[in-house]
Protein backbone atom coordinates (compact mmCIF):
# COMPACT_ATOMS: atom_id res chain seq x y z
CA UNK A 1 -38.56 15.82 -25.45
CA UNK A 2 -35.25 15.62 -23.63
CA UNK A 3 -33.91 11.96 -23.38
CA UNK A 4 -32.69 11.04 -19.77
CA UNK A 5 -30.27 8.44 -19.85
CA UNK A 6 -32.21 4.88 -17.75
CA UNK A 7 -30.05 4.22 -14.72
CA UNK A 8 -27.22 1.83 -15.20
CA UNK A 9 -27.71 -1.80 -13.26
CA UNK A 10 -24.20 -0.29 -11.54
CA UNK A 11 -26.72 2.80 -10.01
CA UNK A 12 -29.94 0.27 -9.28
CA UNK A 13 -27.83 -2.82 -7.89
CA UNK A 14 -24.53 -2.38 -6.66
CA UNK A 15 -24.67 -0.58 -3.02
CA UNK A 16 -23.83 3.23 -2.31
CA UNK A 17 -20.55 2.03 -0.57
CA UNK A 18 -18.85 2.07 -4.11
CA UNK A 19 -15.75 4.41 -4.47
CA UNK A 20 -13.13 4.77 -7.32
CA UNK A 21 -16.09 4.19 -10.00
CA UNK A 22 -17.60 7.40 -9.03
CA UNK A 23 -14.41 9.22 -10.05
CA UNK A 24 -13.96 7.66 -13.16
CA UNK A 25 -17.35 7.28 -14.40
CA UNK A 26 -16.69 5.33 -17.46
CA UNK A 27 -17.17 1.16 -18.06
CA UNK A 28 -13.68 -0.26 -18.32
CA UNK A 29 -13.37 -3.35 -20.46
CA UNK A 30 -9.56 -4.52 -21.05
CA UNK A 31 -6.18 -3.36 -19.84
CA UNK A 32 -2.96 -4.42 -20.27
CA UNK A 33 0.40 -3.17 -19.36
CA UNK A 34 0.17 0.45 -18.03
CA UNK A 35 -2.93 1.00 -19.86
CA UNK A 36 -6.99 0.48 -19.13
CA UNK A 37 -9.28 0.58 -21.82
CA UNK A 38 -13.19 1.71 -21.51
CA UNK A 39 -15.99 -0.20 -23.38
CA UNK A 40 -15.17 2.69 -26.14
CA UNK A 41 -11.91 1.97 -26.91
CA UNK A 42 -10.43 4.83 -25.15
CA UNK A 43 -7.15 4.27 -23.19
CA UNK A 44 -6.37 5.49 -19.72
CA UNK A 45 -2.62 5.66 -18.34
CA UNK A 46 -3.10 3.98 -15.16
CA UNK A 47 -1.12 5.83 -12.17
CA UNK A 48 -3.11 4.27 -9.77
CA UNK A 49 -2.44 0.28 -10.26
CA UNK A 50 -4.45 -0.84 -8.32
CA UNK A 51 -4.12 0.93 -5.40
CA UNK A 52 -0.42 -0.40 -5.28
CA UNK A 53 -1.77 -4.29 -6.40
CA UNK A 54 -0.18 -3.79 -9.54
CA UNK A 55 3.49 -2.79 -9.64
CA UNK A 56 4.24 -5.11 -12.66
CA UNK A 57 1.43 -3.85 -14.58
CA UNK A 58 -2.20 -5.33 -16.11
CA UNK A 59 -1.85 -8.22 -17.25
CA UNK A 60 1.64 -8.93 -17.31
CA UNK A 61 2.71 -11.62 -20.22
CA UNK A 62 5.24 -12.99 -18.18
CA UNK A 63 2.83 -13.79 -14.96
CA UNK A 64 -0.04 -14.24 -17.33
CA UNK A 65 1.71 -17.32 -19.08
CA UNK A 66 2.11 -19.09 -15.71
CA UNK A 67 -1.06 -18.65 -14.86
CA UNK A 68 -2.46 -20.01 -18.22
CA UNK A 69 -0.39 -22.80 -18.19
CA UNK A 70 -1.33 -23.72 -14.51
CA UNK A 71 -4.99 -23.65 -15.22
CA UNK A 72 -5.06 -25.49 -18.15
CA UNK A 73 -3.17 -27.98 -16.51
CA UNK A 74 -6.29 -28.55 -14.28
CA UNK A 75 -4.08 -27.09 -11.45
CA UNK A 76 -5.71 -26.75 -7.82
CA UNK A 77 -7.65 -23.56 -7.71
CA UNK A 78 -8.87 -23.58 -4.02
CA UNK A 79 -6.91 -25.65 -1.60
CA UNK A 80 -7.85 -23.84 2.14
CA UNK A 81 -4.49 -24.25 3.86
CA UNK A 82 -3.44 -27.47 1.86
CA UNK A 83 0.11 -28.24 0.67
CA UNK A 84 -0.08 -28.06 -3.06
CA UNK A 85 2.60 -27.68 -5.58
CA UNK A 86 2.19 -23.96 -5.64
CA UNK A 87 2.02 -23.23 -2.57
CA UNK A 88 5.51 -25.28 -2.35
CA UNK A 89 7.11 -23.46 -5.14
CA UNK A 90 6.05 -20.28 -4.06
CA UNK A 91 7.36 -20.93 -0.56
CA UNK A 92 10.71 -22.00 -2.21
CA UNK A 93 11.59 -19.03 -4.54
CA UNK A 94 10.35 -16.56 -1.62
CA UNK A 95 12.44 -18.08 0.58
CA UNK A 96 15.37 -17.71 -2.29
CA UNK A 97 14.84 -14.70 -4.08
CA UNK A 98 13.47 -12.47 -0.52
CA UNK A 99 14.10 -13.88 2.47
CA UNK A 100 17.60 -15.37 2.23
CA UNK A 101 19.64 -12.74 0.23
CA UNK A 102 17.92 -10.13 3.14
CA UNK A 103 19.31 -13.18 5.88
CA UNK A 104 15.55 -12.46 7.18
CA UNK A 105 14.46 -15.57 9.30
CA UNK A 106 10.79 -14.86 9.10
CA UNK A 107 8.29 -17.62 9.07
CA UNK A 108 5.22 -17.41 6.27
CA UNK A 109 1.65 -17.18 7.14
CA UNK A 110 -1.15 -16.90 4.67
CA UNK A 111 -3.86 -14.96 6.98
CA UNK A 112 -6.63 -14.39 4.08
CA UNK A 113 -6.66 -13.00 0.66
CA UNK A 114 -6.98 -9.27 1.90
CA UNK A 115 -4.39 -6.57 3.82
CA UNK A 116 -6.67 -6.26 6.62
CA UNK A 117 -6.68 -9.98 6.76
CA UNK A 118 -2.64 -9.70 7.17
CA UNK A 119 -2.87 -7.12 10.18
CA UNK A 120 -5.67 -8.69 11.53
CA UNK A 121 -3.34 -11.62 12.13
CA UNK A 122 -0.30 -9.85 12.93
CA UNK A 123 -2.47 -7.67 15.70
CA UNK A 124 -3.43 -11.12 17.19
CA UNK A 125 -0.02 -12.81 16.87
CA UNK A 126 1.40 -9.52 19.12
CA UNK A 127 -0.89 -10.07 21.66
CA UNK A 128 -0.90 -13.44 21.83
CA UNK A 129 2.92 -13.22 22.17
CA UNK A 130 3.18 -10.53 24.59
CA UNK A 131 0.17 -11.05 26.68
CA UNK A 132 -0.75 -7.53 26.73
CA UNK A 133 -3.96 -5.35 24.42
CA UNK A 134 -2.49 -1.79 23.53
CA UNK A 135 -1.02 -1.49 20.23
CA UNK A 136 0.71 2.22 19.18
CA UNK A 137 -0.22 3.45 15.62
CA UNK A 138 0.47 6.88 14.44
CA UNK A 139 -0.77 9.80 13.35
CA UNK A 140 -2.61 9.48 9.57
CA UNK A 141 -2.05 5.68 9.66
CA UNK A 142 -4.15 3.50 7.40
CA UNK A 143 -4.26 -0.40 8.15
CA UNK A 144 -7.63 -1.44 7.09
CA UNK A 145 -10.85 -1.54 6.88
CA UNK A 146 -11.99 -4.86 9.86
CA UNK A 147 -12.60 -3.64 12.94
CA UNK A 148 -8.73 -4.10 14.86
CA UNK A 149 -7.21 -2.61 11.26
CA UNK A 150 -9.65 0.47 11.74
CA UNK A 151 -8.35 0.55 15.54
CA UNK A 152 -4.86 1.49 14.64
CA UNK A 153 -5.71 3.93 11.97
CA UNK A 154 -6.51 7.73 12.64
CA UNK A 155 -8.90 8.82 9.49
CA UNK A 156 -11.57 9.91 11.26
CA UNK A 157 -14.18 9.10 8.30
CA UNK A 158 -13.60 5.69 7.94
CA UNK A 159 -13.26 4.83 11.88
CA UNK A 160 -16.27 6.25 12.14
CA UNK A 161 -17.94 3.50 9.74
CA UNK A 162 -17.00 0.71 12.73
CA UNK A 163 -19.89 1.25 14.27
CA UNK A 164 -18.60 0.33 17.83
CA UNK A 165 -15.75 1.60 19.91
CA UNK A 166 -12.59 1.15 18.60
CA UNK A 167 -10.83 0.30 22.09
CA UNK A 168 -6.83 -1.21 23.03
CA UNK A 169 -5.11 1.42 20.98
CA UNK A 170 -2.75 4.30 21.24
CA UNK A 171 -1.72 6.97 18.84
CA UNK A 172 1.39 8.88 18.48
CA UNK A 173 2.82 11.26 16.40
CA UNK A 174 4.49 9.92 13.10
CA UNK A 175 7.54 11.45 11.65
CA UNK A 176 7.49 15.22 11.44
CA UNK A 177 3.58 15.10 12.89
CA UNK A 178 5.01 18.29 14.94
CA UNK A 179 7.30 20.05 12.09
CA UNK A 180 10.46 19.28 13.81
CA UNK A 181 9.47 21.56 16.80
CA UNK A 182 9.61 18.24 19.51
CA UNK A 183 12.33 15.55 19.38
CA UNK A 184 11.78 12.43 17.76
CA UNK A 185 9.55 10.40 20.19
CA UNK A 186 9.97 12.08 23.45
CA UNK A 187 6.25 12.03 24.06
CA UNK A 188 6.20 8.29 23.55
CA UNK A 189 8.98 7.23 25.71
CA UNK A 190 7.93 9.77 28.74
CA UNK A 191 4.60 7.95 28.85
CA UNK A 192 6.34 4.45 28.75
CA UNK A 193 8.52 5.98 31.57
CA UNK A 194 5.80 6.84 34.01
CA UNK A 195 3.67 4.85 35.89
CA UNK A 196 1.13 7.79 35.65
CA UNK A 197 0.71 8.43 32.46
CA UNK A 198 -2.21 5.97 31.67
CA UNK A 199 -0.87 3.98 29.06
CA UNK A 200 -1.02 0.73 28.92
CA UNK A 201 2.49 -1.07 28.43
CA UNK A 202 1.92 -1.68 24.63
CA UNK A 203 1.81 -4.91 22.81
CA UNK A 204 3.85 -3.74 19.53
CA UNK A 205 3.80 -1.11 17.24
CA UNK A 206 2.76 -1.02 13.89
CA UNK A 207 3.72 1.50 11.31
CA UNK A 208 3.89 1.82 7.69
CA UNK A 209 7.40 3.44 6.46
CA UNK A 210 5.28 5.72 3.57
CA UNK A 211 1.72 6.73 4.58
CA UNK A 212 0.16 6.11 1.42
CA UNK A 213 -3.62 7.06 2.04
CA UNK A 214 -2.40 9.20 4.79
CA UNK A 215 -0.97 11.52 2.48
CA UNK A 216 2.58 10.01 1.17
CA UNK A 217 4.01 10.46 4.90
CA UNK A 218 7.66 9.17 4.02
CA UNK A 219 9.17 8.26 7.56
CA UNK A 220 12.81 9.03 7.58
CA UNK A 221 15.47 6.21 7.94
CA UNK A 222 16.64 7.72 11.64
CA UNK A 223 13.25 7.96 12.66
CA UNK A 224 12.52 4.19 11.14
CA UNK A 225 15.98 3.28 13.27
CA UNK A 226 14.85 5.16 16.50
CA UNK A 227 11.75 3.34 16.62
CA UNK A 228 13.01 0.00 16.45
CA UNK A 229 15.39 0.83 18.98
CA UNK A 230 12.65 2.04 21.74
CA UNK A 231 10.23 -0.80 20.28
CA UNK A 232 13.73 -3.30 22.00
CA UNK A 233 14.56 -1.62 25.11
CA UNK A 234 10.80 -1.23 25.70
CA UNK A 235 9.99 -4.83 24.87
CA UNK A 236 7.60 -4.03 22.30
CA UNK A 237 6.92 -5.77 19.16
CA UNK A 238 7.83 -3.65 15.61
CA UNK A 239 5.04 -4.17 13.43
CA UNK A 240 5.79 -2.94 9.36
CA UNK A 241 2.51 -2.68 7.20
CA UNK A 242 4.10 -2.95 3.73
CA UNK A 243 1.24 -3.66 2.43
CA UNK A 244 0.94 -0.84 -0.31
CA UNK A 245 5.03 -0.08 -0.06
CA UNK A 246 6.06 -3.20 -0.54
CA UNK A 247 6.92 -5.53 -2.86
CA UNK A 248 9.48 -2.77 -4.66
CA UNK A 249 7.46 -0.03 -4.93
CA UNK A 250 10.10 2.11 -2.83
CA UNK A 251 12.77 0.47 -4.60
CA UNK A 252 13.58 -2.07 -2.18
CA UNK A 253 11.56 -5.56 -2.23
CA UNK A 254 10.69 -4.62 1.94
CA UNK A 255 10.51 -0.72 2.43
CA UNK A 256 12.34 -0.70 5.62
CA UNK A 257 15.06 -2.22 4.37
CA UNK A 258 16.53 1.57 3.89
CA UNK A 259 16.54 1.83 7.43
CA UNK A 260 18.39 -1.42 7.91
CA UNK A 261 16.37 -2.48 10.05
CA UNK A 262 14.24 -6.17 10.91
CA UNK A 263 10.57 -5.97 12.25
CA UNK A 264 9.68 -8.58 14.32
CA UNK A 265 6.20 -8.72 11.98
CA UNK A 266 5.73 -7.72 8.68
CA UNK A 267 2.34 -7.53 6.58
CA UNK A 268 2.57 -8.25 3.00
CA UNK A 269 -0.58 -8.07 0.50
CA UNK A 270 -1.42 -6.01 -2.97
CA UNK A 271 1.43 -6.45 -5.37
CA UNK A 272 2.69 -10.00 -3.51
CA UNK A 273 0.37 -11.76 -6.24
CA UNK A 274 1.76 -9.94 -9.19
CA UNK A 275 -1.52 -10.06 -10.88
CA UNK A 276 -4.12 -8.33 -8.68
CA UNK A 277 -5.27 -11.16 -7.42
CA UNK A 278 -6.10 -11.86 -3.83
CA UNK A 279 -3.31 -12.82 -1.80
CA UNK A 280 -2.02 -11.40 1.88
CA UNK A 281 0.76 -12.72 3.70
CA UNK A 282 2.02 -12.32 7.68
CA UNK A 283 5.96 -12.64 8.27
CA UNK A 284 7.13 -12.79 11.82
CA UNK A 285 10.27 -14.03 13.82
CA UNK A 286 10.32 -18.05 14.19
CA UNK A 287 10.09 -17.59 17.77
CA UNK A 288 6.65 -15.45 17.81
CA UNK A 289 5.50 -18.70 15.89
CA UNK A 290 3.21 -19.70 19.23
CA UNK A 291 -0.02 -20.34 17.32
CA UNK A 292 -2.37 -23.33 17.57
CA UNK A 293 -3.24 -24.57 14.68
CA UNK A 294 -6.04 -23.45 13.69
CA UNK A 295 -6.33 -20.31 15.23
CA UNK A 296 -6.28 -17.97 13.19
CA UNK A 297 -7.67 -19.48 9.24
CA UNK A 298 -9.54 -18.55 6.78
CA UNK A 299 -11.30 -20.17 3.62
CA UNK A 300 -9.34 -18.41 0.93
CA UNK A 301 -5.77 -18.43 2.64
CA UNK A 302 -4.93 -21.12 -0.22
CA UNK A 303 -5.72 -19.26 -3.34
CA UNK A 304 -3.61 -21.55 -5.58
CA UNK A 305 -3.72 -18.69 -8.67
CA UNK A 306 -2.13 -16.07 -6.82
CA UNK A 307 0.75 -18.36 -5.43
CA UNK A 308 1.40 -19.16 -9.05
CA UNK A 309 1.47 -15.64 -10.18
CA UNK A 310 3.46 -14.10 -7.20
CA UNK A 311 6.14 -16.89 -7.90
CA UNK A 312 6.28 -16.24 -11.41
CA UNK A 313 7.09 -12.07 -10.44
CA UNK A 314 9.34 -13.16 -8.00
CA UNK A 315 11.07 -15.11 -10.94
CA UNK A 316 11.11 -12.74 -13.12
CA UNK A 317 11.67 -9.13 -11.03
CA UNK A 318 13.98 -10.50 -8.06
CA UNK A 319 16.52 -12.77 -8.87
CA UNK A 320 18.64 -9.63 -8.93
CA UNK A 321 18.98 -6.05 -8.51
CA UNK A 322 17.51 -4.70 -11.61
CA UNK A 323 13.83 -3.78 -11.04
CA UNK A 324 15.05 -1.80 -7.72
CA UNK A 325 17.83 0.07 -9.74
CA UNK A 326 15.20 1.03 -12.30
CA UNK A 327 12.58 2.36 -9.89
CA UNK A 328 15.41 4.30 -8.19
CA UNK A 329 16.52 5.92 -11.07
CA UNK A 330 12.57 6.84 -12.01
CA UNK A 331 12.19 7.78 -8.68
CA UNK A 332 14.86 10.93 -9.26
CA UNK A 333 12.88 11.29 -12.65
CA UNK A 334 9.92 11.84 -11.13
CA UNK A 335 10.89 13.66 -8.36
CA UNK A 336 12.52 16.44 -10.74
CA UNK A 337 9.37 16.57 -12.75
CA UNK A 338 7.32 17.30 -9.60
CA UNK A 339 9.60 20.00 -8.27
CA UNK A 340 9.71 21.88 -11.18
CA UNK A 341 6.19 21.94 -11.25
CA UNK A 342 6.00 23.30 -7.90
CA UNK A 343 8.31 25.48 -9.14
CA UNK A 344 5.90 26.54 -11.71
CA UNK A 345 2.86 26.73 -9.51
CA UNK A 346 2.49 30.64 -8.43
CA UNK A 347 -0.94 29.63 -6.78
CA UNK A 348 -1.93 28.07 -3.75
CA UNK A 349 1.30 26.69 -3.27
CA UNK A 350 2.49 23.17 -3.66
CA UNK A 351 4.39 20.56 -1.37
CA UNK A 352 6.02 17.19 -3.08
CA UNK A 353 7.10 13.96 -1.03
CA UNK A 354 7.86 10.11 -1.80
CA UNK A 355 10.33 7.60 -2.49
CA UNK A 356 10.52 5.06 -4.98
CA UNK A 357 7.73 5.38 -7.57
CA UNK A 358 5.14 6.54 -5.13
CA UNK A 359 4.89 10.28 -4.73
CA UNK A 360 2.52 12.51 -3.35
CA UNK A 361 1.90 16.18 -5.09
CA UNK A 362 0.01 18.13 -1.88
CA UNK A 363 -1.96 21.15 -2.37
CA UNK A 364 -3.53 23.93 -0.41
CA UNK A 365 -6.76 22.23 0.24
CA UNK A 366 -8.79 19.01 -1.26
CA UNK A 367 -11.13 20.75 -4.28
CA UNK A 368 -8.16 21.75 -5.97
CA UNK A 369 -6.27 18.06 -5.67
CA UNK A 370 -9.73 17.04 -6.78
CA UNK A 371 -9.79 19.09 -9.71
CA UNK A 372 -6.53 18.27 -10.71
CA UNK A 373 -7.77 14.60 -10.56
CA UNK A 374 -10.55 15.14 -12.44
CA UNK A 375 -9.06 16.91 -15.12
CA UNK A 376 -6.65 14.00 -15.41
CA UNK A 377 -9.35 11.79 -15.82
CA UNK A 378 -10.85 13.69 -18.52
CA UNK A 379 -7.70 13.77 -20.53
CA UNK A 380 -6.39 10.21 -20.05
CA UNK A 381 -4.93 9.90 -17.00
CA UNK A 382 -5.83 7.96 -13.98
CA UNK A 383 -4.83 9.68 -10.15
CA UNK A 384 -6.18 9.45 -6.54
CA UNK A 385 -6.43 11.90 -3.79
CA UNK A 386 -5.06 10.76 -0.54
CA UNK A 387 -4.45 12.44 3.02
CA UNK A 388 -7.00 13.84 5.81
CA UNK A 389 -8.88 16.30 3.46
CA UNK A 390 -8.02 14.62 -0.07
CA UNK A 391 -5.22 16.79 -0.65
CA UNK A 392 -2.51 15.05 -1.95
CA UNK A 393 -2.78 13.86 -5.47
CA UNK A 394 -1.30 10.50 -5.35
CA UNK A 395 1.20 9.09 -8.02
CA UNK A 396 1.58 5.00 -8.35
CA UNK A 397 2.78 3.65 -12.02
CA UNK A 398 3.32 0.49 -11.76
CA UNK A 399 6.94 -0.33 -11.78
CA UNK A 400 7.52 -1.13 -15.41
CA UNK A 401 5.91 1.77 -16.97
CA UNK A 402 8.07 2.63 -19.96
CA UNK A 403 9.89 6.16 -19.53
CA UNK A 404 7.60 7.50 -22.29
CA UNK A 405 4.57 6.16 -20.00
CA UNK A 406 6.32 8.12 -16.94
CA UNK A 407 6.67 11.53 -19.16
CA UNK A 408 3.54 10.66 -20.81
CA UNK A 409 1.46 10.90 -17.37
CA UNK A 410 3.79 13.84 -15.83
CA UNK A 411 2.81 15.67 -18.50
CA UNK A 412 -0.86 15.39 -18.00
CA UNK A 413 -0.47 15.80 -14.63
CA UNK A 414 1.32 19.26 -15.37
CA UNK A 415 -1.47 20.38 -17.63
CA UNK A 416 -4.16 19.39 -14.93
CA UNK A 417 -2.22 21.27 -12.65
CA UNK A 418 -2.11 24.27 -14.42
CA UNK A 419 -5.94 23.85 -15.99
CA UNK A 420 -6.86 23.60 -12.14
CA UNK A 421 -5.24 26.76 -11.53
CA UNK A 422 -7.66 28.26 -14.05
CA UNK A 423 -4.06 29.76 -16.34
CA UNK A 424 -4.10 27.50 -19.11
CA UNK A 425 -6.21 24.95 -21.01
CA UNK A 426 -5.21 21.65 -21.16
């Protein structure tokens, strides 16, 4: 008699709606550093972190220590919108370490402990500010997954799961959309131009300078510049979602700052904590600061552990320059690894994009990226798919993976690569 294996309480509990578990179908008990370790014992190089929450690694010893220390100091856990301690020194060394060396004047708002929570708020805030509904969103933008978030982003799969109409927004093409065949946003600013066109003067624009789930979309600096420029003479608001690029994983602490460039709204979340925990914030321009208190809240906008941690990472990674010179410098690492890969690919054919240490390795269709993924998993490396069909395997070490970690995980990524293609074993 064959034994069947009983269902796990995972299978018979936990709802259909789960994701990343079904691609790595193991039990994951510890991590720490770039590394996540099953019930087994068996390590996994993470390039994944988190989905981007991560960039300073699992369990950081640095972060981990300040939050240890707070807690067993009977430190405030939940405070709603509260002033506590935290929140004050967090407030102080962001204002130090980000906002004043970038001479950025942006107020801080704590939306809710999610991204969506963070564009939510900075959707409202627009219109509020502007009195009008339409916001533009491009092409293979992700924002989130609430019902204004889903609005503004064009996977068709996951609008779909709204439900409802997804009304007052406008899509345009996002940088190269049209393989350089159209100039850079004549579309856009011939519908702002005539009365007939149908749009609706827009209330901002909100873009994110990398599409990561899109398919690592890297928007070039001129377009980045271009944008902001129509966004002014149109009187439109310039939303960023740095949500999964920021916080250094480009290099920079803001992604745009490349560009040279100043949003009049920014969304922060994912890596701002430093630890994974829960923690969004919305920056915007003192004078878009019209709301009544109260108006937009939430009951976990003051979780006190994450204000510790993110203070403690803004500490330790930017009171200077040398995180950002470090992920540039991987970021040419990586890049060479990837192209000679391509180079070594006499298949379907491979594409590579990305900036900073997030980089996108596209293929012909999504089963092979799958495969490749899979494969990965199966020999100790953790990837994602991202893009319309899956077809871009997605690359994000966190930020203080060791250079052996980085060679470590191209070189599984090369063998999956290769073992996909069906000419070698890995």
């Amino acid at each position: 008699m064959t034994d069947i294996a009983a269902p796990s309480v995972f299978e018979t509990v936990e709802s259909e709606v789960r994701s990343y578990c079904r691609a790595w179908p193991v039990v994951f008990e510890r991590a720490s550093g770039s590394r996540l370790y099953d019930e087994d014992g068996r390590p996994y190089l993470d390039f994944f972190a988190g989905a981007g929450s991560l960039n300073y690694g699992h369990n950081n010893p640095v972060l981990k220590r300040a939050l240890l220390d707070y807690l067993a100091d009977d430190g405030i856990t939940h405070g709603l919108d509260m002033s506590t301690t935290a929140k004050r020194a967090f407030l102080e060394t962001f204002r130090a370490t980000v906002l004043e060396p970038r001479a950025l004047p942006y107020k801080v708002m704590f939306p809710g402990p999610t991204g969506t929570n963070a564009v939510e708020a900075a959707l409202k805030l627009a219109r509020k500010v502007t009195g009008r509904q339409t916001v533009v969103s491009f092409t293979n933008a992700f924002h989130g997954m609430s019902l204004g978030s889903l609005a503004v982003t064009g996977n068709a799969a996951k609008r779909a799961g709204a439900g409802v109409p997804l009304h007052h927004a406008a899509r345009m093409p996002f940088d190269d959309y049209l393989d350089g065949q159209v100039t850079d946003f004549l579309w856009f600013e011939r519908l702002l131009d005539d009365a007939g066109s149908g749009l609706d003067h827009p209330a901002a624009v909100i873009v994110e300078t990398v599409q990561g789930e899109g398919g690592i979309n890297v928007a070039r600096a001129e377009w980045l510049r271009a944008l902001a420029e129509l966004c002014r003479r149109h009187g439109m608001l310039l939303i960023v979602d740095d949500i999964q690029m920021g916080c250094g994983r480009t290099g920079d602490f803001f992604s745009f700052e490349e560009a040279g460039i100043t949003p009049d709204i920014v969304t922060l979340s994912k890596s701002i904590s430093g630890y994974g925990l829960p923690m969004s914030l919305c920056l915007f321009r003192p004078e878009l600061d019209l709301w009544e208190p109260g108006e937009h809240n939430g009951t976990f906008r003051g979780n006190n552990p994450a204000f510790v941690t993110a203070t403690a990472a803004l500490d330790a990674y930017w009171r200077d320059g040398t995180l950002r010179e470090r992920t540039l410098g991987r970021a040419d690492r990586v890049e060479r690894a990837l192209l000679d890969l391509c180079g070594d690919d006499t298949g379907t054919g491979l594409a590579v994009r990305g900036r900073g240490l997030v980089w996108g390795l596209e293929f012909a269709d999504g089963e092979r990226a799958g495969a490749v993924c899979r494969r990965a998993f199966e020999t100790g490396l953790l990837l994602e798919t991202s893009g319309p069909r899956g077809e871009v395997v997605k690359l994000l070490p966190p930020l203080t993976a060791t250079d052996d970690e980085l060679d470590e995980g191209l070189g599984i990524l090369a063998r999956s690569v290769r073992h996909a293609a069906g000419r070698t074993a890995a």
